[in-house]
Each structure stands twice: as structure tokens, then as C-alpha cells.
N, C-alpha and C. Protein backbone atom coordinates (compact mmCIF):
# COMPACT_ATOMS: atom_id res chain seq x y z
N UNK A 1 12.65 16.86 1.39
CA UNK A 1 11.94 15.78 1.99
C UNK A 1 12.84 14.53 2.07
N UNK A 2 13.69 14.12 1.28
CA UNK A 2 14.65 13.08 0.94
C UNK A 2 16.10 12.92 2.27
N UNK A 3 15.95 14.41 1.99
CA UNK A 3 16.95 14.69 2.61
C UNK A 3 16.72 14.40 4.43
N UNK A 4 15.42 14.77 4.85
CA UNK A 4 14.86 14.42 6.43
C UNK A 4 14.48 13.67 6.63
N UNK A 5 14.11 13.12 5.84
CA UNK A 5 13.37 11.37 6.10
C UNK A 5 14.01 10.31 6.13
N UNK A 6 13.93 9.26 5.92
CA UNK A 6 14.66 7.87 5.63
C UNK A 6 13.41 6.84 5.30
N UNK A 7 12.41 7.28 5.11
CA UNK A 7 11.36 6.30 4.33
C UNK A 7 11.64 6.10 2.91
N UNK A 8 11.00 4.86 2.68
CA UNK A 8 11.57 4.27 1.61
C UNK A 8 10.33 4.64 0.10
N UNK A 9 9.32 5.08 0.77
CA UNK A 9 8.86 5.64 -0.13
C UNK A 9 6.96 6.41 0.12
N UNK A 10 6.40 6.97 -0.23
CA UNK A 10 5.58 7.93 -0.13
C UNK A 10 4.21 8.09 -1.21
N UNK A 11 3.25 8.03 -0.19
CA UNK A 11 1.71 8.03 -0.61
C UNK A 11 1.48 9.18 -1.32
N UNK A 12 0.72 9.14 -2.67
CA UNK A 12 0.21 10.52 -2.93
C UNK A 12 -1.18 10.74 -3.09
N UNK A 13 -1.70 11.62 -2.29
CA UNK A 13 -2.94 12.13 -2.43
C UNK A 13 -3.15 12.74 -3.14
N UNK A 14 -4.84 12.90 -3.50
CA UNK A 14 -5.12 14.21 -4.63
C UNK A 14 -5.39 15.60 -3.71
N UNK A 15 -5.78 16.18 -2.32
CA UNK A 15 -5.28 16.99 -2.10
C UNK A 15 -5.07 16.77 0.02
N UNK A 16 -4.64 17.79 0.08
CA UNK A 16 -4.68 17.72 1.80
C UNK A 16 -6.36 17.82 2.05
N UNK A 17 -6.91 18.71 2.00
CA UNK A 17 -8.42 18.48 2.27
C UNK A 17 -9.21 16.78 2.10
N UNK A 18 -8.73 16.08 0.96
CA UNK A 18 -9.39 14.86 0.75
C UNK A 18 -9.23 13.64 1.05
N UNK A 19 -7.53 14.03 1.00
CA UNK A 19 -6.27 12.75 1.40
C UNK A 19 -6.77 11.49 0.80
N UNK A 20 -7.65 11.66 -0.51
CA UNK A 20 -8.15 10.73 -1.20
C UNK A 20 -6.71 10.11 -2.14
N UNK A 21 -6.43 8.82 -1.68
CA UNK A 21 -5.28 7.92 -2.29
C UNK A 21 -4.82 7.35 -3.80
N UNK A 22 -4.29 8.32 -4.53
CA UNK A 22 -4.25 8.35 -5.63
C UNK A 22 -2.90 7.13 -6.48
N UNK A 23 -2.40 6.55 -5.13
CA UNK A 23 -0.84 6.31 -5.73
C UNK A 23 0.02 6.10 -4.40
N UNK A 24 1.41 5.58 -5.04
CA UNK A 24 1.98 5.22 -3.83
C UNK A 24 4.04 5.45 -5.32
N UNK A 25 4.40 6.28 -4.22
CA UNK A 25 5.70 6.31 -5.15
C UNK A 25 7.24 5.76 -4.25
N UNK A 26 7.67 5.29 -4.81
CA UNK A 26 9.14 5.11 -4.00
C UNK A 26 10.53 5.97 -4.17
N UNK A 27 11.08 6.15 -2.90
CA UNK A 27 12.10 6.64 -2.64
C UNK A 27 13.41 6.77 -3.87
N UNK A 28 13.23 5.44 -4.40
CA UNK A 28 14.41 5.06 -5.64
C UNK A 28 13.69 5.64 -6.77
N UNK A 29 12.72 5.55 -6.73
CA UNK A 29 11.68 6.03 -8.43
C UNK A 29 12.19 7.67 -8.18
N UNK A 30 11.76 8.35 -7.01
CA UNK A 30 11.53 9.88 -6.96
C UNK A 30 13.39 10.20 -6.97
N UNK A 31 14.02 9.44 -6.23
CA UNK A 31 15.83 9.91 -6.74
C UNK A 31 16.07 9.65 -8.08
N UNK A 32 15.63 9.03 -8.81
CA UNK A 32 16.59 8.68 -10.51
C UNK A 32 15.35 9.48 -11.34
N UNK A 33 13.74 10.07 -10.60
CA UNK A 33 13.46 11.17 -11.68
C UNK A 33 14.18 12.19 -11.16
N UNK A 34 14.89 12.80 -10.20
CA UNK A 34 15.60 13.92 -9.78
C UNK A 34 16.73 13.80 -10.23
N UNK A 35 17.01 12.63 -10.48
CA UNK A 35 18.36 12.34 -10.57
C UNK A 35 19.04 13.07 -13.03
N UNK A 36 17.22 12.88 -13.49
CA UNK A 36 17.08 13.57 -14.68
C UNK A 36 16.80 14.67 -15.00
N UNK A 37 16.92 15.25 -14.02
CA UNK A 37 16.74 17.27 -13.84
C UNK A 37 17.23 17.78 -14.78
N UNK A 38 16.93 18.71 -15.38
CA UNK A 38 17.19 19.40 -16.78
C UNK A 38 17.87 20.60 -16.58
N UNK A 39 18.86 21.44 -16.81
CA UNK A 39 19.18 22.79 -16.50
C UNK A 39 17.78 24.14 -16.34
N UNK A 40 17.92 24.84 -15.51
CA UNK A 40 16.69 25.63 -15.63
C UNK A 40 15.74 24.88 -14.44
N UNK A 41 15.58 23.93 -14.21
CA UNK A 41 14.57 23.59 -12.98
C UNK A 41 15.54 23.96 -11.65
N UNK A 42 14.60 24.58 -11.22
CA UNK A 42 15.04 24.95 -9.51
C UNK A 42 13.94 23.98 -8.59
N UNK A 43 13.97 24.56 -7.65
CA UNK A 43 13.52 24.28 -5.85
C UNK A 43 11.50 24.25 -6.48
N UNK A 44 11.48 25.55 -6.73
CA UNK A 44 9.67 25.35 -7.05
C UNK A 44 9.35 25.01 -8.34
N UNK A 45 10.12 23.96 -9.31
CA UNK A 45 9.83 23.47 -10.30
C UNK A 45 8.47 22.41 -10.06
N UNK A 46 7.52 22.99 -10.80
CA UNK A 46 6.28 22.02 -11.24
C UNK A 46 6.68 20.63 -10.95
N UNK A 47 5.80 19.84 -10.35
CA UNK A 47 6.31 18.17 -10.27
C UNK A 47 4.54 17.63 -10.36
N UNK A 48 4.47 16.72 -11.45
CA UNK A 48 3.21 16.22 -11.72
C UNK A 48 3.05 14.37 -11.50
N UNK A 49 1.89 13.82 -10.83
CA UNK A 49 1.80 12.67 -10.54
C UNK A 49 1.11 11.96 -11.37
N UNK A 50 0.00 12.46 -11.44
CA UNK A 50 -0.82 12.29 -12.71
C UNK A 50 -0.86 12.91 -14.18
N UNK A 51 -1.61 12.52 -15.07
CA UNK A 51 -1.79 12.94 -16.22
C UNK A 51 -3.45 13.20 -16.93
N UNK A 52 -4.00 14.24 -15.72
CA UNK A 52 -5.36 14.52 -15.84
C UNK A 52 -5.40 15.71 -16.23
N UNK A 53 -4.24 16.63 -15.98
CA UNK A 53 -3.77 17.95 -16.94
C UNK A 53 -3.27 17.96 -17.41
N UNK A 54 -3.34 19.20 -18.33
CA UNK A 54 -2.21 19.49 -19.17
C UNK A 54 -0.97 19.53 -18.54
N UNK A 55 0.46 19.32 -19.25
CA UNK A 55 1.79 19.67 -18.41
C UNK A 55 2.02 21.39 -19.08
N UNK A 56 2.77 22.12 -18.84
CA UNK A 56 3.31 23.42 -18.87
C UNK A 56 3.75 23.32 -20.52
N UNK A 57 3.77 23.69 -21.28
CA UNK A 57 4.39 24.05 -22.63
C UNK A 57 5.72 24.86 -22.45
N UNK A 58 5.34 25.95 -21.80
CA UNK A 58 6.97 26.85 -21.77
C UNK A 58 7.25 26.55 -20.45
N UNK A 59 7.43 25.75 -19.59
CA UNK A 59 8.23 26.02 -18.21
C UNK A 59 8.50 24.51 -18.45
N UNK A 60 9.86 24.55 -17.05
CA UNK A 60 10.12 22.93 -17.00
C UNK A 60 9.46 22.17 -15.98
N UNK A 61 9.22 21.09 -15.99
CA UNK A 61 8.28 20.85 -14.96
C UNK A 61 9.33 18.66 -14.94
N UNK A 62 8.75 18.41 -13.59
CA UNK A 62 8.92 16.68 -13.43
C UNK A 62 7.98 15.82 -13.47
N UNK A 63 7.87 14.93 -14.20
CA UNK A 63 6.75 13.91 -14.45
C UNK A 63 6.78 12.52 -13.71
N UNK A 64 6.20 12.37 -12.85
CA UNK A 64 6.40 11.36 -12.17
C UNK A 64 5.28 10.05 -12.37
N UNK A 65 4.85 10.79 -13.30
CA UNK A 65 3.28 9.69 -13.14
C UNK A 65 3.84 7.75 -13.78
N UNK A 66 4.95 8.04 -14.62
CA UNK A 66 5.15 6.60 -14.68
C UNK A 66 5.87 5.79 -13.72
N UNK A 67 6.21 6.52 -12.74
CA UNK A 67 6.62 5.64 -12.03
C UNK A 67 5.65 5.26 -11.00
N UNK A 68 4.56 5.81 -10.59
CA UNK A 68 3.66 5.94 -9.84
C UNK A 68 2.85 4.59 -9.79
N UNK A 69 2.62 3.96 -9.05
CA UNK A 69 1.92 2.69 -8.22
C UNK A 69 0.76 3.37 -7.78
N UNK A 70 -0.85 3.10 -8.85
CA UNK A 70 -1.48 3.53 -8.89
C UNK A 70 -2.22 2.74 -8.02
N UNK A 71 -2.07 0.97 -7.60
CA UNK A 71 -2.80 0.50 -6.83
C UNK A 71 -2.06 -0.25 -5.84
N UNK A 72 -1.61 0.98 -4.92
CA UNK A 72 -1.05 0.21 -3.46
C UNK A 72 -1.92 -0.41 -2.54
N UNK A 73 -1.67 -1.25 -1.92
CA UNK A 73 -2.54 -1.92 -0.68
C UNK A 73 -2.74 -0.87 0.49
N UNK A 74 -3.89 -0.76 0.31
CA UNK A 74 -4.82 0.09 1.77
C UNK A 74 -5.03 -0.85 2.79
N UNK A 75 -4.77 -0.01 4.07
CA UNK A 75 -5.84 -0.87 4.82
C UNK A 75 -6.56 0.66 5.57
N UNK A 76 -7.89 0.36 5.32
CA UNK A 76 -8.58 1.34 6.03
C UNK A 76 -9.03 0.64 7.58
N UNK A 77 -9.95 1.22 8.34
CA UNK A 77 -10.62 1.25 9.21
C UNK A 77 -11.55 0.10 9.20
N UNK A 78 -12.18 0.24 8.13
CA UNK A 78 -13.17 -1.01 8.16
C UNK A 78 -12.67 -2.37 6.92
N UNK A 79 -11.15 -2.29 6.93
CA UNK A 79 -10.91 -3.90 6.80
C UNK A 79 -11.09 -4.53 7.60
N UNK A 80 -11.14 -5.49 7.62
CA UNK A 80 -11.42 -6.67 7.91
C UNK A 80 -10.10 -7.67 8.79
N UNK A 81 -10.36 -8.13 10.15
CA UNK A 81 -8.85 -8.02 10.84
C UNK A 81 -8.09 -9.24 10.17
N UNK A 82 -8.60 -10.24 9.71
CA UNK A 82 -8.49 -11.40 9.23
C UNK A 82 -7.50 -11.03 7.72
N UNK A 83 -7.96 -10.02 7.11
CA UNK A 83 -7.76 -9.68 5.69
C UNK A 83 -6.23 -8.78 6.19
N UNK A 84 -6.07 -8.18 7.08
CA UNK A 84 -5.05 -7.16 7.81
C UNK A 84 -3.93 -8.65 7.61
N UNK A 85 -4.25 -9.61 8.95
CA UNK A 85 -3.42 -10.72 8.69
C UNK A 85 -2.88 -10.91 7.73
N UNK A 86 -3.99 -11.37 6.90
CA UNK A 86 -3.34 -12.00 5.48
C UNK A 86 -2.75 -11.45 5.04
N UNK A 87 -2.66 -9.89 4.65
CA UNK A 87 -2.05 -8.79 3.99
C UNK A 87 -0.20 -9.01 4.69
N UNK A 88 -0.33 -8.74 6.12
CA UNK A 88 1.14 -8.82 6.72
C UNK A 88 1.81 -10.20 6.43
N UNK A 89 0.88 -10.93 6.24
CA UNK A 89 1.71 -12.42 6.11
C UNK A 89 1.92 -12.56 4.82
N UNK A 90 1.21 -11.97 3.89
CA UNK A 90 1.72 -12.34 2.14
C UNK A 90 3.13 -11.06 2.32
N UNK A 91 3.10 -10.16 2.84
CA UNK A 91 4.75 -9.40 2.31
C UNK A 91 5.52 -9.93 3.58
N UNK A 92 5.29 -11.09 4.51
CA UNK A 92 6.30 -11.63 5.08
C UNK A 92 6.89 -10.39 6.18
N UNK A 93 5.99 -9.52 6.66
CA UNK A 93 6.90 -8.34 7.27
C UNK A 93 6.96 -8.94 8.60
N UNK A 94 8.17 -8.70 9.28
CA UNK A 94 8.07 -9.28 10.85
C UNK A 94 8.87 -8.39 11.68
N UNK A 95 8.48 -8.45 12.63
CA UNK A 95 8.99 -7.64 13.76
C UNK A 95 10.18 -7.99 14.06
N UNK A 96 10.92 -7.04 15.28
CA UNK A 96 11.99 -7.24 15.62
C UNK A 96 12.05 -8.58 16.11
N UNK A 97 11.31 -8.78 17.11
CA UNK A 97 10.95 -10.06 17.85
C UNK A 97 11.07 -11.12 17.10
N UNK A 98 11.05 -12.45 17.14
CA UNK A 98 11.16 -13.54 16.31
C UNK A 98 9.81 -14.06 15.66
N UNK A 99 8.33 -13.54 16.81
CA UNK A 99 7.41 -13.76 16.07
C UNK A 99 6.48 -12.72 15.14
N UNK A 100 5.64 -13.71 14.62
CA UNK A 100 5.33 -12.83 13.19
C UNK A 100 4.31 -11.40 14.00
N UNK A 101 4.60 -10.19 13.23
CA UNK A 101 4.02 -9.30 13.23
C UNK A 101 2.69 -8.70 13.42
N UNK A 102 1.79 -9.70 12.41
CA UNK A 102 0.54 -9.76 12.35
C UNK A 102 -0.26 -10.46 13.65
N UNK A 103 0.61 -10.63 14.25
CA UNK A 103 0.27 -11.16 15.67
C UNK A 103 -0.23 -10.32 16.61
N UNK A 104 0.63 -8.84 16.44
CA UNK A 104 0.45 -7.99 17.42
C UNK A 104 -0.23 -7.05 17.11
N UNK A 105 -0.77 -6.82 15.80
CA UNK A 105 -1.94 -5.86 15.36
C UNK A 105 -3.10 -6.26 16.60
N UNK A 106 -3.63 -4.98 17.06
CA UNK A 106 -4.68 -5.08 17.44
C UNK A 106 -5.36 -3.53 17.21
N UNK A 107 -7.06 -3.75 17.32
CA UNK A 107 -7.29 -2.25 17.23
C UNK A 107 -7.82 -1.96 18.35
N UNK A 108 -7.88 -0.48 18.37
CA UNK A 108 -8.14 0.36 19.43
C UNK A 108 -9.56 0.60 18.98
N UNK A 109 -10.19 1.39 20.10
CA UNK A 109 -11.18 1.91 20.57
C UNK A 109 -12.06 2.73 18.85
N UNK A 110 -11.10 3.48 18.20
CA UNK A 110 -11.69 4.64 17.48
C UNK A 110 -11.46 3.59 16.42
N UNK A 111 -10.91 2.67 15.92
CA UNK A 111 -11.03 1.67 14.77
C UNK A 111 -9.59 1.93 14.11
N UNK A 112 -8.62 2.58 14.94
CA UNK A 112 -7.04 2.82 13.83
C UNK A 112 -6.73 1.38 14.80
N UNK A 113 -5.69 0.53 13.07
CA UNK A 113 -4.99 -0.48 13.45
C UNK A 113 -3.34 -0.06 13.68
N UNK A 114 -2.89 -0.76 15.05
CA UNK A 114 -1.35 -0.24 15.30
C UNK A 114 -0.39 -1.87 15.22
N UNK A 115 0.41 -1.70 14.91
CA UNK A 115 1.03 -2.92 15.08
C UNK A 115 2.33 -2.84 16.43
């Protein structure tokens, strides 16, 4: 995944069916826990986000849950467009263009916001 992408870092859900938002991990967190790989972990080594199970006793497995950003900023559907603003203007994100970003959010028809 590291290897095809170039995002800087990645949402974790509790499953594909729920895509209920459990966390938010970064690119630098998930390279320096890979970067502590133990001899014996391969390709389908166990990798855990949380700590609502047990971990493995005899196998090796990766623990990611401390690095894990348990409360990233959402914006769903029914925020609020005003609150969207505020959100783009407190992390200062701006477009290529010279003006600010949060300018050009608008929503569509089905309620997804695009910038």
C-alpha cells in the first residue's frame, strides 16, 4: 500500500461492511512501526489497530493502536457548511490558486462535499 500510494496517511475502519470510523493513522507512524519488524513476520503478519482483543500469544503480530488518532475530524454529509469552513480555515489548507480553499467547497445534489 506504501509502496502505490503517496498519501500521507490513512483512515481506519472497523469493517468494509460498516466503514464505521475508528481512527485515522499516518504514513510516518505506519513506516517506523514497519520500520520495528521482528524476524519471523512476513507479508500476512497479523497487524492490530485496536486493543478490544486479545493479541496472538504464539505468532508475531504489529500493534499499531498507539499510534492511532482515535479522534480525527469528520466531515459527514450533514455538517454543517459554515462548520466545513471553519474546519478548512483552522488547518489553513489552500488551494493551488491564491485564494482560500474553503471558498470553493460547494455541495452537490446527493449531499457529498467536493472542494
Amino acid at each position: 500500500m506504501l509502496s502505490t500510494t503517496e498519501y500521507s496517511g490513512y483512515p481506519i475502519v472497523k469493517s468494509l461492511e460498516s466503514m464505521q470510523l475508528i481512527g485515522y493513522i499516518s504514513r510516518a507512524n505506519i513506516e517506523q512501526v514497519l520500520s520495528q519488524k521482528t524476524t519471523g513476520m512476513q507479508d500476512n503478519t497479523q497487524c492490530f489497530f485496536t486493543s478490544d482483543r486479545p493479541f496472538p500469544r504464539n505468532a508475531a503480530y504489529l500493534d499499531f493502536n498507539p499510534w492511532l488518532d482515535q479522534s480525527p475530524i469528520q466531515i459527514v454529509e450533514t455538517t454543517p457548511l459554515n462548520r466545513v469552513i471553519d474546519i478548512f480555515r483552522a488547518l489553513r489548507l489552500r488551494s493551488e490558486r491564491s485564494h482560500d480553499a474553503a471558498l470553493e467547497i460547494a455541495t452537490q445534489f446527493d449531499g457529498q462535499l467536493t472542494v
